[in-house]
C-alpha atoms as a PDB file:
ATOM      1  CA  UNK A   1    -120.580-101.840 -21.393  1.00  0.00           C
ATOM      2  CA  UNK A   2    -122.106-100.718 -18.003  1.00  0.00           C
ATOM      3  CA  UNK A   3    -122.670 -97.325 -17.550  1.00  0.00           C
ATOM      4  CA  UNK A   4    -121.342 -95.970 -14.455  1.00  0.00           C
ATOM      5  CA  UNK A   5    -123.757 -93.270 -13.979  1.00  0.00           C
ATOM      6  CA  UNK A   6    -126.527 -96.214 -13.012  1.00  0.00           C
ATOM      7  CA  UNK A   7    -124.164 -98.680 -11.227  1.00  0.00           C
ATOM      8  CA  UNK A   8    -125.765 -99.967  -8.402  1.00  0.00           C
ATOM      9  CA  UNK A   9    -123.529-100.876  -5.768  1.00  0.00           C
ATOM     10  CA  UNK A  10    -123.687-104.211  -3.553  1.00  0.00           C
ATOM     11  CA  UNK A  11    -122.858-103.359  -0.683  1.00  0.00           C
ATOM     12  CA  UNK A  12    -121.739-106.702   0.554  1.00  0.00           C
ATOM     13  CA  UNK A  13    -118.706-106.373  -2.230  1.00  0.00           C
ATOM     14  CA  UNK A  14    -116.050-104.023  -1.788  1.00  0.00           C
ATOM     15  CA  UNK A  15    -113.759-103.805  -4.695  1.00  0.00           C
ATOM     16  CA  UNK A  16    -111.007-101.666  -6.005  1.00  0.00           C
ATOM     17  CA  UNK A  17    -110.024-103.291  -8.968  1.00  0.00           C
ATOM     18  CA  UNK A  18    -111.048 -99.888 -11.334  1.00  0.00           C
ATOM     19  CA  UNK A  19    -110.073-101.854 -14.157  1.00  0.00           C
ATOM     20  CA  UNK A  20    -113.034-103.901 -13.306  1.00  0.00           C
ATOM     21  CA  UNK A  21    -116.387-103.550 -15.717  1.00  0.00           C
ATOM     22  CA  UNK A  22    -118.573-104.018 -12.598  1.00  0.00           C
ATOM     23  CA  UNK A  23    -116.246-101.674 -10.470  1.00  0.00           C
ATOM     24  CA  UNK A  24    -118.502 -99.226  -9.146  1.00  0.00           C
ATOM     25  CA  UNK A  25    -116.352 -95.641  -9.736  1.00  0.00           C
ATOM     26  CA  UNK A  26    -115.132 -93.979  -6.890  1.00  0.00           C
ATOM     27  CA  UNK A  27    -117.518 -95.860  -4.507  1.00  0.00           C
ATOM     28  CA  UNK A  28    -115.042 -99.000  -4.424  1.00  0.00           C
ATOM     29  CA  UNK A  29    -118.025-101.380  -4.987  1.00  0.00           C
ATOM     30  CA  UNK A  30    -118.854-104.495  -7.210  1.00  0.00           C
ATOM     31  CA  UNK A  31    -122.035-104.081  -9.089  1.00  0.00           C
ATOM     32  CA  UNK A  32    -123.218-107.636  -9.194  1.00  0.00           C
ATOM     33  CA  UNK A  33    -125.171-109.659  -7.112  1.00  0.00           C
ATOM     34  CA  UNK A  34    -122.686-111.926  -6.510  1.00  0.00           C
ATOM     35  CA  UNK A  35    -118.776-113.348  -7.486  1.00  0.00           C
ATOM     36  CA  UNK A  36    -117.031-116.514  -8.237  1.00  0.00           C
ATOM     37  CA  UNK A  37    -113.900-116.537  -5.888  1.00  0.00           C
ATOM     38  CA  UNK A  38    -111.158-119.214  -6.840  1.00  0.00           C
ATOM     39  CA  UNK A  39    -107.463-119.834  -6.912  1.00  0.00           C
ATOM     40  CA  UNK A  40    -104.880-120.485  -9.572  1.00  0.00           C
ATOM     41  CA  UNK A  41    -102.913-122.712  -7.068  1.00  0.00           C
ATOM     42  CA  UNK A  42    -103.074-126.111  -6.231  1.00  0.00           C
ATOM     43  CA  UNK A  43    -102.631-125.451  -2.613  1.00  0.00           C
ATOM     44  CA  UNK A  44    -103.590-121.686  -2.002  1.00  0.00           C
ATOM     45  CA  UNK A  45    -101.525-121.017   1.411  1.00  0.00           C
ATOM     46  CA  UNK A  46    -101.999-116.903   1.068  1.00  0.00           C
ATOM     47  CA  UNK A  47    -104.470-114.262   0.180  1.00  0.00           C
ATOM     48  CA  UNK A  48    -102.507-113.644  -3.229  1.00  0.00           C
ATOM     49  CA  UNK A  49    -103.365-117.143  -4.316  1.00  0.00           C
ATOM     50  CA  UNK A  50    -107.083-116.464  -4.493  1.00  0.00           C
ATOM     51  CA  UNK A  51    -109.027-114.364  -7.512  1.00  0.00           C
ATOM     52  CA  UNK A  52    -112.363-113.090  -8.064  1.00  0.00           C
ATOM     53  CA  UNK A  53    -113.051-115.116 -11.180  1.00  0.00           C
ATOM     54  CA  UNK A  54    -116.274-112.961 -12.101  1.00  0.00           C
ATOM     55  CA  UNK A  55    -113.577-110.160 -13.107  1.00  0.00           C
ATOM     56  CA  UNK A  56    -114.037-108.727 -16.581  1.00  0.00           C
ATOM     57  CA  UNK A  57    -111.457-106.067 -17.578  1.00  0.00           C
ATOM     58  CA  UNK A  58    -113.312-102.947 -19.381  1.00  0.00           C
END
């Protein structure tokens, strides 16, 4: 498990899924480089269609 102490924040990723393991604290951050986005629909028509499929719960 990351240690938050040393999570280095990408700035291009805001996040506030805390349950996250690459949620960056209290900076509201993703620590990797980069995420998979996708959908669980077969026609995603709203935001609450779409996930970040690099989520790992810690």
């Amino acid at each position: 498990m990351m240690d938050m102490n040393n999570c280095q924040a990408n700035k291009s990723i805001h996040c506030s899924v805390e349950q996250c393991r690459y949620h960056c604290g209290t900076d509201n951050y993703c620590s990797l480089n980069a995420i998979q986005v996708g959908t669980h629909e077969k026609d995603p028509t709203v935001c609450q269609c779409v996930d970040c499929q690099s989520f790992e719960k810690k």
